[in-house]
Protein backbone atom coordinates (compact mmCIF):
# COMPACT_ATOMS: atom_id res chain seq x y z
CA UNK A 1 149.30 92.96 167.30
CA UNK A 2 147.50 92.09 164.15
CA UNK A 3 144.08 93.52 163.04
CA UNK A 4 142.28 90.35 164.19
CA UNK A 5 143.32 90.11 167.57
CA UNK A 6 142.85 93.89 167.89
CA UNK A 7 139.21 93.39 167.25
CA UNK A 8 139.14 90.49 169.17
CA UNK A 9 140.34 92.25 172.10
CA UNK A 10 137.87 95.75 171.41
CA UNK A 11 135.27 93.09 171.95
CA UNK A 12 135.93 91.18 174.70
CA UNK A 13 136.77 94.40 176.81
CA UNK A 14 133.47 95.91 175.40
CA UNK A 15 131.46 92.97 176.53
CA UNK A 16 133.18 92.67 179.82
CA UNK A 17 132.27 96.40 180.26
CA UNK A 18 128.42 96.52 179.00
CA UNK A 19 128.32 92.62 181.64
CA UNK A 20 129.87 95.49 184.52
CA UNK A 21 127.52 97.96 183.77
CA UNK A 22 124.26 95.81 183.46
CA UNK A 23 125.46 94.39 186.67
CA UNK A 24 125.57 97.74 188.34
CA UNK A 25 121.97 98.50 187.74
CA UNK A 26 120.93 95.25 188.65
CA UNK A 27 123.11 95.52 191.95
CA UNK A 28 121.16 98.98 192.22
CA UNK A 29 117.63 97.31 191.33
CA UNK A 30 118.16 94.65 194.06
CA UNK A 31 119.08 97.42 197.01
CA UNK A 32 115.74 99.24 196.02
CA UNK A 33 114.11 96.01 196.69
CA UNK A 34 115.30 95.00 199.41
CA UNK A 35 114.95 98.65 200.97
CA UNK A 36 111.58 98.22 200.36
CA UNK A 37 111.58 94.87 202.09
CA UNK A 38 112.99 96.14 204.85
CA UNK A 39 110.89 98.90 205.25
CA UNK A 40 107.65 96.74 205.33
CA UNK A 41 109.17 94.42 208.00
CA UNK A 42 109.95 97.98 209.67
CA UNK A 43 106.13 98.72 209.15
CA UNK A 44 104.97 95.16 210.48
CA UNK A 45 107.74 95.83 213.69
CA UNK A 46 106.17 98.72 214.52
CA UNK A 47 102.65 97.56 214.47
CA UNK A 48 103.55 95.17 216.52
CA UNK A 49 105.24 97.06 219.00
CA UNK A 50 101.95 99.14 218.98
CA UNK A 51 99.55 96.27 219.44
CA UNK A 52 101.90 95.41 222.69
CA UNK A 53 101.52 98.75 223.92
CA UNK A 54 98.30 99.55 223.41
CA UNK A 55 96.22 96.03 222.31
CA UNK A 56 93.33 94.82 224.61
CA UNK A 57 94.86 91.50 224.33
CA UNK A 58 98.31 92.47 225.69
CA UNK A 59 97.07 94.79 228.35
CA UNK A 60 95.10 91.17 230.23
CA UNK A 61 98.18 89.51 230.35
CA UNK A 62 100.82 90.40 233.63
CA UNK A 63 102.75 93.55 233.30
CA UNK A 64 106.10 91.11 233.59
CA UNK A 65 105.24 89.00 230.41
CA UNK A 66 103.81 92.35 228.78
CA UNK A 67 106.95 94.22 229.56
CA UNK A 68 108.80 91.56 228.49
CA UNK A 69 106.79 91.12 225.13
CA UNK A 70 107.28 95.04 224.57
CA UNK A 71 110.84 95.23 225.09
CA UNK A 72 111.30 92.38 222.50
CA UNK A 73 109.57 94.14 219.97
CA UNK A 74 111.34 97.93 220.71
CA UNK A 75 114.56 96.08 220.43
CA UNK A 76 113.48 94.85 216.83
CA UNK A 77 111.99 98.16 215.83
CA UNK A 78 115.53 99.96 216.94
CA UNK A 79 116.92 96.97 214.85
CA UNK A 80 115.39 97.25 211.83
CA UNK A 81 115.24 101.23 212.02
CA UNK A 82 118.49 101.57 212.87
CA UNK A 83 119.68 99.23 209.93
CA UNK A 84 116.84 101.32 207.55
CA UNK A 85 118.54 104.62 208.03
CA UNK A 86 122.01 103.17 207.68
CA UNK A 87 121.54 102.54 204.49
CA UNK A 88 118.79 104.68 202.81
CA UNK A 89 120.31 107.93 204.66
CA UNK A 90 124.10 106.70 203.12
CA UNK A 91 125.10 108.80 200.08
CA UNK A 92 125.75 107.17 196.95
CA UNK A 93 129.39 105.92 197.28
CA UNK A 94 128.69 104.61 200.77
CA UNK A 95 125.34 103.43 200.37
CA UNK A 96 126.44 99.88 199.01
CA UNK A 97 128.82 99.54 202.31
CA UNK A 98 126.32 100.30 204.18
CA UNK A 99 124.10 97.75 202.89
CA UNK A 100 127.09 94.81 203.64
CA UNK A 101 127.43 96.05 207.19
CA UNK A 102 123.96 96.37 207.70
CA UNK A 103 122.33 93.52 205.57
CA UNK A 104 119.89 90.79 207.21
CA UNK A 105 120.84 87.08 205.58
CA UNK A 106 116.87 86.51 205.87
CA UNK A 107 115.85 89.71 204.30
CA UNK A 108 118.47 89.42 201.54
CA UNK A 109 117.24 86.05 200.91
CA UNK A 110 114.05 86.80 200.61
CA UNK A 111 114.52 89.47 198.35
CA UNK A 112 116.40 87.28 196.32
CA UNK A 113 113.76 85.30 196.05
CA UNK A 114 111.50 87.83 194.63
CA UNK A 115 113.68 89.21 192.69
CA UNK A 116 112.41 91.11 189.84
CA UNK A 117 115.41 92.87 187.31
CA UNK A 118 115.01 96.62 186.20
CA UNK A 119 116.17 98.88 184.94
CA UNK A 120 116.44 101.81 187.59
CA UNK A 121 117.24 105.53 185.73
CA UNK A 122 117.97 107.02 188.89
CA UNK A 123 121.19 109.05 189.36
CA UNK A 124 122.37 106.75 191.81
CA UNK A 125 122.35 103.78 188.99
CA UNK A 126 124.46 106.05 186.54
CA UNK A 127 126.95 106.53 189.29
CA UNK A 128 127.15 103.07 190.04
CA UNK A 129 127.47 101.95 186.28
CA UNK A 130 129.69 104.11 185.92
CA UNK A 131 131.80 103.02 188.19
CA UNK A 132 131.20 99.30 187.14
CA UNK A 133 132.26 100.35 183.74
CA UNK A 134 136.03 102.02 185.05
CA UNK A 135 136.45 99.09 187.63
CA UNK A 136 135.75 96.56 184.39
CA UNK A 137 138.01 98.49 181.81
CA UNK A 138 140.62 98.34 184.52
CA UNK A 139 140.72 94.96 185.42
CA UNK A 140 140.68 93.47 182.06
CA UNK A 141 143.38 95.64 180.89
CA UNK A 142 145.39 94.79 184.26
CA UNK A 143 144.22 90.72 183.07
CA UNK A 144 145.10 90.88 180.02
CA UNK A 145 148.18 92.80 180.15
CA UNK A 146 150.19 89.25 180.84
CA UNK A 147 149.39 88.09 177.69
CA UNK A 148 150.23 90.32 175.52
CA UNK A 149 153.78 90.61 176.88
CA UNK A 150 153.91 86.87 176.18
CA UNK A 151 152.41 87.55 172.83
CA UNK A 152 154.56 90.56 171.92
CA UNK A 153 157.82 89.81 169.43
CA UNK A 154 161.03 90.78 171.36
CA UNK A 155 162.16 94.49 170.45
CA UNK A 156 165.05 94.82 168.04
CA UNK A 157 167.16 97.85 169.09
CA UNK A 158 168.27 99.94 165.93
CA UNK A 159 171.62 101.01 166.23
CA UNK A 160 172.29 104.41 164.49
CA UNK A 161 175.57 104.23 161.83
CA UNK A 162 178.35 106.47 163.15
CA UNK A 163 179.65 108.65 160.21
């Protein structure tokens, strides 16, 4: 391969890696928010589910409605604890999993929404760019490794002279 398309190639692999790893701490950034999103609809749930309970407002309407009203709002609270521990109790390797199995389309929108990149120095983050950065460096060598056989000139065997 000549010098130019060496360099060529030590560049596009480095910028495909640095893209993986800013992408990892920006995937990590956006699970911090929308932990934190989570937990305040957690928060809100369980006011709620307190106001039903104990709220003068709740305790003059029938005890059918009001038992009704307070077993919507345990169910949510079991929800959105349930789905809070999944995924803030989940180690590091697991953690992202546990955020697909567990993940609210509303919630994720909404965090999407309000968004805000960072740059997160947390252990976790190095973990996960670090992983970013392997997973990149392996797929563009596995991507690229079709072209260069096309590329490559044909070997030429040398035979040895027999003396």
């Amino acid at each position: 391969m000549s010098w130019v398309l060496q360099k060529l190639d030590a560049l596009i692999g480095g910028v495909i890696i640095a893209a993986a790893g800013v992408a990892a701490t920006q995937a990590h950034a956006f699970l911090v928010q929308y932990l934190q999103r989570l937990g305040g609809h957690l928060d809100e749930a369980k006011a709620h589910l307190n106001a039903v309970q104990h709220g003068l407002r709740y305790q003059l309407m029938s005890d059918t409605v009001r038992k009704e009203l307070e077993t919507e709002a345990q169910k949510r609270v079991n929800e959105l604890q349930s789905a809070y521990h999944a995924i803030a109790d989940a180690n590091v390797i697991a953690k992202p999993f546990a955020f697909f199995r567990h993940a609210d389309t509303t919630m994720i929108n909404g965090t999407w929404h309000d968004f805000v990149p960072s740059l997160s120095v947390t252990s976790d983050t190095f973990v996960y760019v670090g992983l970013a950065v392997i997973a990149a460096f392996l797929a563009y060598e596995i991507v690229k490794l079709p072209f260069l056989t096309l590329l490559s000139e044909p070997r030429r065997r040398r035979f040895r002279k027999r003396g």
